[in-house]
PDB file of N, CA and C in Angstrom:
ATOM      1  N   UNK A   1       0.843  -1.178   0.000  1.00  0.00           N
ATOM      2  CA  UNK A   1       0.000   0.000   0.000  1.00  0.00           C
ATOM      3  C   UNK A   1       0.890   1.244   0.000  1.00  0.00           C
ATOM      4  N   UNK A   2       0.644   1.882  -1.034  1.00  0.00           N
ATOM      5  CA  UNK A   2       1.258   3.254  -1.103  1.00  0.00           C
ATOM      6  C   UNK A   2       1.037   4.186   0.404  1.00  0.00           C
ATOM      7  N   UNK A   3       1.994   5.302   0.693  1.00  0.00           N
ATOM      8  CA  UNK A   3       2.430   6.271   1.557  1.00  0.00           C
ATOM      9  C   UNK A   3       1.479   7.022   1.482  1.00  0.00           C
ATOM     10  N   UNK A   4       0.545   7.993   1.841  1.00  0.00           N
ATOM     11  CA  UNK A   4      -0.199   8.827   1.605  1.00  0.00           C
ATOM     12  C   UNK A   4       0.925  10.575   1.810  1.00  0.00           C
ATOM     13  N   UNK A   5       1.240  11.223   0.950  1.00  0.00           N
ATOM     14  CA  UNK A   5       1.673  11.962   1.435  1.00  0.00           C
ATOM     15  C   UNK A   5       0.836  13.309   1.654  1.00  0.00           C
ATOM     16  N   UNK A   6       0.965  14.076   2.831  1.00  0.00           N
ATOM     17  CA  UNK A   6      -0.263  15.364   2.869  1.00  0.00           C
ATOM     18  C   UNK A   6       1.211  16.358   2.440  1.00  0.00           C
ATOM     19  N   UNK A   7       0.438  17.401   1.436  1.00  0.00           N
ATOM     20  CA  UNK A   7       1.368  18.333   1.950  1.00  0.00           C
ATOM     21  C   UNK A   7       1.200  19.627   2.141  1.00  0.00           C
ATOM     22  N   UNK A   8       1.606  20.629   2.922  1.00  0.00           N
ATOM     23  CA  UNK A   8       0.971  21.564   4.118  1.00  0.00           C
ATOM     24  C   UNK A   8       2.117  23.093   4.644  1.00  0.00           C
ATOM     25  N   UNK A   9       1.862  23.768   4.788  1.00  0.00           N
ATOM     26  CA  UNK A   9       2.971  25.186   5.372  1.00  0.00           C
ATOM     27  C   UNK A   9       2.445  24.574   7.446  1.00  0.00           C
ATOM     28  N   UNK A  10       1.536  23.743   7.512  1.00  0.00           N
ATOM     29  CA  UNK A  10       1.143  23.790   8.851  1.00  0.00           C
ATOM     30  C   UNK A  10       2.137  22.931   9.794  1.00  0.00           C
ATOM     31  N   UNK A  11       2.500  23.214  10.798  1.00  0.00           N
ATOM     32  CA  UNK A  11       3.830  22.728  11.470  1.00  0.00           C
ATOM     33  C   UNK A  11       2.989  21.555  11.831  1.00  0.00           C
ATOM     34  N   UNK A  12       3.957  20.463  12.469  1.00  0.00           N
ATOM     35  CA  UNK A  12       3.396  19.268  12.666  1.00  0.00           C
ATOM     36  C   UNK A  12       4.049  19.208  14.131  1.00  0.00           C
ATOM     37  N   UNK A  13       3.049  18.697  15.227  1.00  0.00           N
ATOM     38  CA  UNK A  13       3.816  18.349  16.256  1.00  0.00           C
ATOM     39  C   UNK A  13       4.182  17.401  16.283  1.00  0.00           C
ATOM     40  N   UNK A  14       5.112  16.802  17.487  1.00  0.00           N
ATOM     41  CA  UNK A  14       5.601  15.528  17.550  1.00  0.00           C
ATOM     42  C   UNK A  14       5.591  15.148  18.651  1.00  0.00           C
ATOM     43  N   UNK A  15       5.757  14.284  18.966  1.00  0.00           N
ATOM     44  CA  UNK A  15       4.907  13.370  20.378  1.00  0.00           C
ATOM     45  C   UNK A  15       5.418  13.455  21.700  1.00  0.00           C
ATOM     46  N   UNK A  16       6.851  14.071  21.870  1.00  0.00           N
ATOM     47  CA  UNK A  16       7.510  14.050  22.976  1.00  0.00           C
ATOM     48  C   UNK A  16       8.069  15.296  22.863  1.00  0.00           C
ATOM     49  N   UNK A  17       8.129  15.844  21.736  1.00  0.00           N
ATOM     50  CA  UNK A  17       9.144  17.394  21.628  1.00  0.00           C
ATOM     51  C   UNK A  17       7.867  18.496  21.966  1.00  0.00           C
ATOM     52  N   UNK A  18       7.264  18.443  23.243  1.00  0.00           N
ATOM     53  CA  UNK A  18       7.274  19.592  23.623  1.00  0.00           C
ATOM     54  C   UNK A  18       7.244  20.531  23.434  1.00  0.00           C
ATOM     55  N   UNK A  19       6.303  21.772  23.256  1.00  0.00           N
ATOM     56  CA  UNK A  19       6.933  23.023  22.591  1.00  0.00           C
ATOM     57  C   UNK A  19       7.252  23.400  21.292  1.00  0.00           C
ATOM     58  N   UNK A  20       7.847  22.329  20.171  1.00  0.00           N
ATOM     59  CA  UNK A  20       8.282  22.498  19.433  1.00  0.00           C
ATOM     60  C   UNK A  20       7.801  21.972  18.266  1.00  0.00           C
ATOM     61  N   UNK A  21       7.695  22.682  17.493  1.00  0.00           N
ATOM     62  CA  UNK A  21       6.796  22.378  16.177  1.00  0.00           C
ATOM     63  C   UNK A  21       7.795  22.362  15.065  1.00  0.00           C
ATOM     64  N   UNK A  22       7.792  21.520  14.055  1.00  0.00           N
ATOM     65  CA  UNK A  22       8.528  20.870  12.903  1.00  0.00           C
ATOM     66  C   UNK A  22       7.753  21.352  11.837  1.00  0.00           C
ATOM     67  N   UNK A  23       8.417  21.987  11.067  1.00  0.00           N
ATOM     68  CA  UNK A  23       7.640  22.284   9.743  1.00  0.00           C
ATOM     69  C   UNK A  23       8.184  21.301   8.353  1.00  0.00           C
ATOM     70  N   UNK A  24       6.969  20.310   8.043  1.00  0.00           N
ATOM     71  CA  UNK A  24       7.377  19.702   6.811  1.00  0.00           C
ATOM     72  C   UNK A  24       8.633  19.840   5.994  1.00  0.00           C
ATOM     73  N   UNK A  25       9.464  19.448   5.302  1.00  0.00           N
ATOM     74  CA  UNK A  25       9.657  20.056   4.479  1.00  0.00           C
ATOM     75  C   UNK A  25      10.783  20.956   4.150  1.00  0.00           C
ATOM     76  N   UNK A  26      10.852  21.153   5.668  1.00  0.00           N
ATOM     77  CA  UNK A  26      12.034  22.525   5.491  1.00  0.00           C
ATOM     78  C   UNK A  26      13.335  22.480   5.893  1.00  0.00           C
ATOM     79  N   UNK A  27      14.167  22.961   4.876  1.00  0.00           N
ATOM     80  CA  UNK A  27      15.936  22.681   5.336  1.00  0.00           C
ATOM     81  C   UNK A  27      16.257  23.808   6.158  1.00  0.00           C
ATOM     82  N   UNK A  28      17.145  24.233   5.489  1.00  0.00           N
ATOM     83  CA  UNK A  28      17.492  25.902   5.919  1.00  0.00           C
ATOM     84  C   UNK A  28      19.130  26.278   6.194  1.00  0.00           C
ATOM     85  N   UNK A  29      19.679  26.786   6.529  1.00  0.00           N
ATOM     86  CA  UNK A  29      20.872  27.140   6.318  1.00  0.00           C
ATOM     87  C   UNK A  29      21.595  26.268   8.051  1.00  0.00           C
ATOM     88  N   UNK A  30      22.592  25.982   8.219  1.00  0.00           N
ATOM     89  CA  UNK A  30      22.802  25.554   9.563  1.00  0.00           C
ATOM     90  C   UNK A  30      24.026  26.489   9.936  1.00  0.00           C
ATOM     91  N   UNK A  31      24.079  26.238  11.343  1.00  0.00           N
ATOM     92  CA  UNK A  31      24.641  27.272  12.083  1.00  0.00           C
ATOM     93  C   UNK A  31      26.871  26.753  11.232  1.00  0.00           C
ATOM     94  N   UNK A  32      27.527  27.199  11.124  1.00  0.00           N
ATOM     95  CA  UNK A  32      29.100  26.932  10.853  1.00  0.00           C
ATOM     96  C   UNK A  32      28.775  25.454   9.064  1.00  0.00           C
ATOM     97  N   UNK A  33      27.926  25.694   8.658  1.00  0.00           N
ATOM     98  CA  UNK A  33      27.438  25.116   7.668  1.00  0.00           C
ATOM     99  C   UNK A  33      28.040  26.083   5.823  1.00  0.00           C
ATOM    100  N   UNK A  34      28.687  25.916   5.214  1.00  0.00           N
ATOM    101  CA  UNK A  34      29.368  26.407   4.042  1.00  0.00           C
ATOM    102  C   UNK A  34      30.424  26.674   4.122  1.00  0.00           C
ATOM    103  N   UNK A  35      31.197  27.435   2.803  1.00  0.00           N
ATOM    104  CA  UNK A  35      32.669  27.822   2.664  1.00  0.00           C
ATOM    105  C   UNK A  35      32.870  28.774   4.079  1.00  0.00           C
ATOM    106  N   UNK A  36      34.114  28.744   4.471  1.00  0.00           N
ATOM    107  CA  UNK A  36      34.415  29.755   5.372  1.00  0.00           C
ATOM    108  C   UNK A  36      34.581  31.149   4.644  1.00  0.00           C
ATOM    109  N   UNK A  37      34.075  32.415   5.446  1.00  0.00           N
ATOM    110  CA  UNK A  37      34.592  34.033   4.532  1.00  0.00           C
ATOM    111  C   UNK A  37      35.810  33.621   4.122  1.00  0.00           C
ATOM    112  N   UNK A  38      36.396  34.024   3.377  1.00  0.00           N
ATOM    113  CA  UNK A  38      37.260  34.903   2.705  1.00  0.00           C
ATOM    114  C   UNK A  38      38.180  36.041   3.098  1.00  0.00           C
ATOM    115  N   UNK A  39      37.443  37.091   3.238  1.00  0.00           N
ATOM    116  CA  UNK A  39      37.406  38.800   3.516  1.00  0.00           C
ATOM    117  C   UNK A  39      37.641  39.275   2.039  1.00  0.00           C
ATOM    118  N   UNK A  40      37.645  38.372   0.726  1.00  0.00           N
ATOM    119  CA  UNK A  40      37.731  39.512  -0.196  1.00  0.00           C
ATOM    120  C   UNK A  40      36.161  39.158  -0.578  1.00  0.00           C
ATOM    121  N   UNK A  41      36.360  40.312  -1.570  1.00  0.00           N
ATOM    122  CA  UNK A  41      34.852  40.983  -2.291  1.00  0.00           C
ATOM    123  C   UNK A  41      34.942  40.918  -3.557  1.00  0.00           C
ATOM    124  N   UNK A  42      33.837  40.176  -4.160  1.00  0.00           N
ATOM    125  CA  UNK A  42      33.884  40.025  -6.090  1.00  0.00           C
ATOM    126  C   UNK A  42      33.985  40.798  -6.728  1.00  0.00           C
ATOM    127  N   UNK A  43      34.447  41.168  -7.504  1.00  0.00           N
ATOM    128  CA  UNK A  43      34.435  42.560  -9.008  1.00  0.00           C
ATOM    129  C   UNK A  43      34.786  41.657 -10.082  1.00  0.00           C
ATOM    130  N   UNK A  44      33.698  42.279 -10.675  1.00  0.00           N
ATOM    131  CA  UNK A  44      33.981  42.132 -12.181  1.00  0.00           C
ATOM    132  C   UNK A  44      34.646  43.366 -13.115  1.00  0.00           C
ATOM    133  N   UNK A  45      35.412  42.575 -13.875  1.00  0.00           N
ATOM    134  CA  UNK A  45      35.699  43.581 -14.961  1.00  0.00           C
ATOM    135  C   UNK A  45      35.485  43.226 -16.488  1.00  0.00           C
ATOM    136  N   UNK A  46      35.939  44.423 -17.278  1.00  0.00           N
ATOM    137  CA  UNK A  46      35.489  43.912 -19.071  1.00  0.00           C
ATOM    138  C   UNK A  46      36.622  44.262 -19.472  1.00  0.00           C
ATOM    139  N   UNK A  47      37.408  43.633 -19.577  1.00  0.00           N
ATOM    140  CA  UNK A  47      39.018  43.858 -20.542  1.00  0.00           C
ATOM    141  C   UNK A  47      38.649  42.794 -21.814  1.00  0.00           C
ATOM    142  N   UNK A  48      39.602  43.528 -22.562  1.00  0.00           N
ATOM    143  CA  UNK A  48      40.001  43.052 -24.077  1.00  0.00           C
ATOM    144  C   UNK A  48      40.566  41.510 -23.890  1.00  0.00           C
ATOM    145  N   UNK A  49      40.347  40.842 -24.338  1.00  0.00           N
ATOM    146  CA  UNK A  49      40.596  39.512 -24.590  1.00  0.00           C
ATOM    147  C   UNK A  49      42.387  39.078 -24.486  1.00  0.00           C
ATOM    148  N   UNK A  50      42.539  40.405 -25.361  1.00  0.00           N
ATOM    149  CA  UNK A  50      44.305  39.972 -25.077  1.00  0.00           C
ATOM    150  C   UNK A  50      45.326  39.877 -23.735  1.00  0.00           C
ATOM    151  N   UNK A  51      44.461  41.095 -23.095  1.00  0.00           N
ATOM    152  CA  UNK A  51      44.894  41.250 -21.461  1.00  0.00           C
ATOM    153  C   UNK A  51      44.392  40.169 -20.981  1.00  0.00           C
ATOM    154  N   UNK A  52      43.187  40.026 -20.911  1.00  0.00           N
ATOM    155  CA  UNK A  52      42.415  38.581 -19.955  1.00  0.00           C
ATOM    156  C   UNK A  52      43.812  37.452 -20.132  1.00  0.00           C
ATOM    157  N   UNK A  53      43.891  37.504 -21.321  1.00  0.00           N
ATOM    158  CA  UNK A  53      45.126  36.176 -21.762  1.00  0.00           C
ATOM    159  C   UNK A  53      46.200  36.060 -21.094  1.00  0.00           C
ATOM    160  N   UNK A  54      46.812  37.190 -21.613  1.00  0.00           N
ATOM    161  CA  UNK A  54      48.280  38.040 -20.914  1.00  0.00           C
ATOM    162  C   UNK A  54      48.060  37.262 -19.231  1.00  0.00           C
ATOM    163  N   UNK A  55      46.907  37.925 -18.833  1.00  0.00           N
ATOM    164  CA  UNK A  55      46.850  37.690 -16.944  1.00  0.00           C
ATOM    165  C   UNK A  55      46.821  36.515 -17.172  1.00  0.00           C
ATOM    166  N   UNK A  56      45.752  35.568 -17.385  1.00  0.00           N
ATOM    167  CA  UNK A  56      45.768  33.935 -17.477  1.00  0.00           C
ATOM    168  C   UNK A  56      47.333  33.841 -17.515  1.00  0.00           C
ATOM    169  N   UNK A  57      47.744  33.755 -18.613  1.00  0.00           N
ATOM    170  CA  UNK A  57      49.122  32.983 -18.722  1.00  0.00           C
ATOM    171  C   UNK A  57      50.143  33.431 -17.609  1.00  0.00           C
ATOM    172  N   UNK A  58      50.266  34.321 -17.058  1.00  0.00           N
ATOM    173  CA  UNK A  58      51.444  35.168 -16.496  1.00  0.00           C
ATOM    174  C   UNK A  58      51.045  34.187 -14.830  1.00  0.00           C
ATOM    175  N   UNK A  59      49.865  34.359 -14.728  1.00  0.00           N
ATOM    176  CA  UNK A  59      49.147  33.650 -13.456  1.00  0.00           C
ATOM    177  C   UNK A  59      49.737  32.352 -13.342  1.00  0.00           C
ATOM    178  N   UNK A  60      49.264  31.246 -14.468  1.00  0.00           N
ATOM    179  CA  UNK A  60      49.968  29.933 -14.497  1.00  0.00           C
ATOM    180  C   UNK A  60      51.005  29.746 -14.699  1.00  0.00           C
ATOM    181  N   UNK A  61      51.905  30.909 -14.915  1.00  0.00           N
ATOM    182  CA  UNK A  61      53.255  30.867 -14.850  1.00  0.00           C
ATOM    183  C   UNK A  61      54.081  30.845 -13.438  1.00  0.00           C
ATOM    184  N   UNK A  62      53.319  31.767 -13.288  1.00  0.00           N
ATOM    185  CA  UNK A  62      53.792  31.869 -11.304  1.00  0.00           C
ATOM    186  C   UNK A  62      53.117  30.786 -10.402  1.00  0.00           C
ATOM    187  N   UNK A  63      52.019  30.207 -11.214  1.00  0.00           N
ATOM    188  CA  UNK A  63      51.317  29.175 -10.260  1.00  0.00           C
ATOM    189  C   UNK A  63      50.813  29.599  -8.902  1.00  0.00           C
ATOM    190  N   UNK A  64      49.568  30.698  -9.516  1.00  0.00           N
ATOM    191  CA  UNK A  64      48.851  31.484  -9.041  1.00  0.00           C
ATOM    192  C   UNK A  64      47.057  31.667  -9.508  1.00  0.00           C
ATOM    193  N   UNK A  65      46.680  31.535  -8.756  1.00  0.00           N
ATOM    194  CA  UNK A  65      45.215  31.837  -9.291  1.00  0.00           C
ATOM    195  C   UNK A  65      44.729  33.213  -9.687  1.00  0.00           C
ATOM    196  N   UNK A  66      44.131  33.658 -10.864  1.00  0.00           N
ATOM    197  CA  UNK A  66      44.421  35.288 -11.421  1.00  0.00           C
ATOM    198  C   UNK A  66      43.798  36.120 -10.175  1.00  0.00           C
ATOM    199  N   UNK A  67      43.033  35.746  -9.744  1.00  0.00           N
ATOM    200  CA  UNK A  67      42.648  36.938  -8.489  1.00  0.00           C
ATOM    201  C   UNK A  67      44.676  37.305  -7.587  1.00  0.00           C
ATOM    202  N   UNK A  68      44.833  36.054  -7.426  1.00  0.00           N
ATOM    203  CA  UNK A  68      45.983  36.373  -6.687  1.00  0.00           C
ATOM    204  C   UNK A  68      47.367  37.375  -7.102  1.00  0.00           C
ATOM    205  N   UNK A  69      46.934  37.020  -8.973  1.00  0.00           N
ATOM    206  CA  UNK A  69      47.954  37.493  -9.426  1.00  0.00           C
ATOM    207  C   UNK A  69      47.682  38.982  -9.535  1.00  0.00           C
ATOM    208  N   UNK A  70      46.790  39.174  -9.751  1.00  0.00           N
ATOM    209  CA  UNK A  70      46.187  40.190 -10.498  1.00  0.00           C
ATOM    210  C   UNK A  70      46.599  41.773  -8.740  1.00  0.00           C
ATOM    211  N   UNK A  71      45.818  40.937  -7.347  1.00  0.00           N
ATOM    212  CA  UNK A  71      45.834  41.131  -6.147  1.00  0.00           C
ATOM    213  C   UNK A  71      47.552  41.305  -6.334  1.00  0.00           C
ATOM    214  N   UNK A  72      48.787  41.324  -6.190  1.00  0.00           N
ATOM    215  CA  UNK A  72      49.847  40.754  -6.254  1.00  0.00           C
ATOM    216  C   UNK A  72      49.922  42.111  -7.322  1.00  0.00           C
ATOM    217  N   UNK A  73      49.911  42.035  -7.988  1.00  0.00           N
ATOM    218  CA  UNK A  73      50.106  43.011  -9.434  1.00  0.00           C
ATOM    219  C   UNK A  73      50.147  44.893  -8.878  1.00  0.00           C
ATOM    220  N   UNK A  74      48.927  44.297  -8.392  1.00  0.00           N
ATOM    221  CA  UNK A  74      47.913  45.945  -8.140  1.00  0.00           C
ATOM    222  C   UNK A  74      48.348  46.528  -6.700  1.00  0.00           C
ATOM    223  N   UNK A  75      48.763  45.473  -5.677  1.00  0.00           N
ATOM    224  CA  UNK A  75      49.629  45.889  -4.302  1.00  0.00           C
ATOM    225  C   UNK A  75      50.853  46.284  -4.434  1.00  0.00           C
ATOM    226  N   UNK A  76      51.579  46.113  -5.551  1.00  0.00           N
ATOM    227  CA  UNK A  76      52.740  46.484  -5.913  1.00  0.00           C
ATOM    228  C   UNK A  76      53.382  47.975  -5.869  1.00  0.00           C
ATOM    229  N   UNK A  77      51.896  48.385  -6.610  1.00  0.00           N
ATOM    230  CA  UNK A  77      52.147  49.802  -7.066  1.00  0.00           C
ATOM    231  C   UNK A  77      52.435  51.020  -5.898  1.00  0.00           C
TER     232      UNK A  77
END
């Protein structure tokens, strides 16, 4: 015999938890759950194809990822 499934936004209690209501359904983010920060911040840019290159190659030359190189480049100055 098939599962009957209901499905509902209405919390469901549970038999011993007290207080606390379970909502179907729902994940949600958890507490120390994903990548750790960083501290840097995304930018985009629009360069000419030849520069994009130039950086690519110069990057895998140093065996560097282009943010790093690029980061590395621009602290220089």
């Amino acid at each position: 015999m098939k599962k009957r499934i209901v499905y509902t936004d209405e919390p469901i209690v549970i038999g011993r938890r007290v207080g606390r209501d379970i909502l179907p359904a729902r994940g949600g983010a958890r507490p120390g759950a994903g990548r750790p920060p960083s501290g840097n911040k995304p930018v985009t840019l629009r360069l000419p194809p030849r520069l994009i290159a130039a950086v690519r190659r110069d990057a895998k030359r140093t065996g560097h990822t282009m943010s790093e190189f690029v980061a590395a480049r621009l602290s220089r100055r």
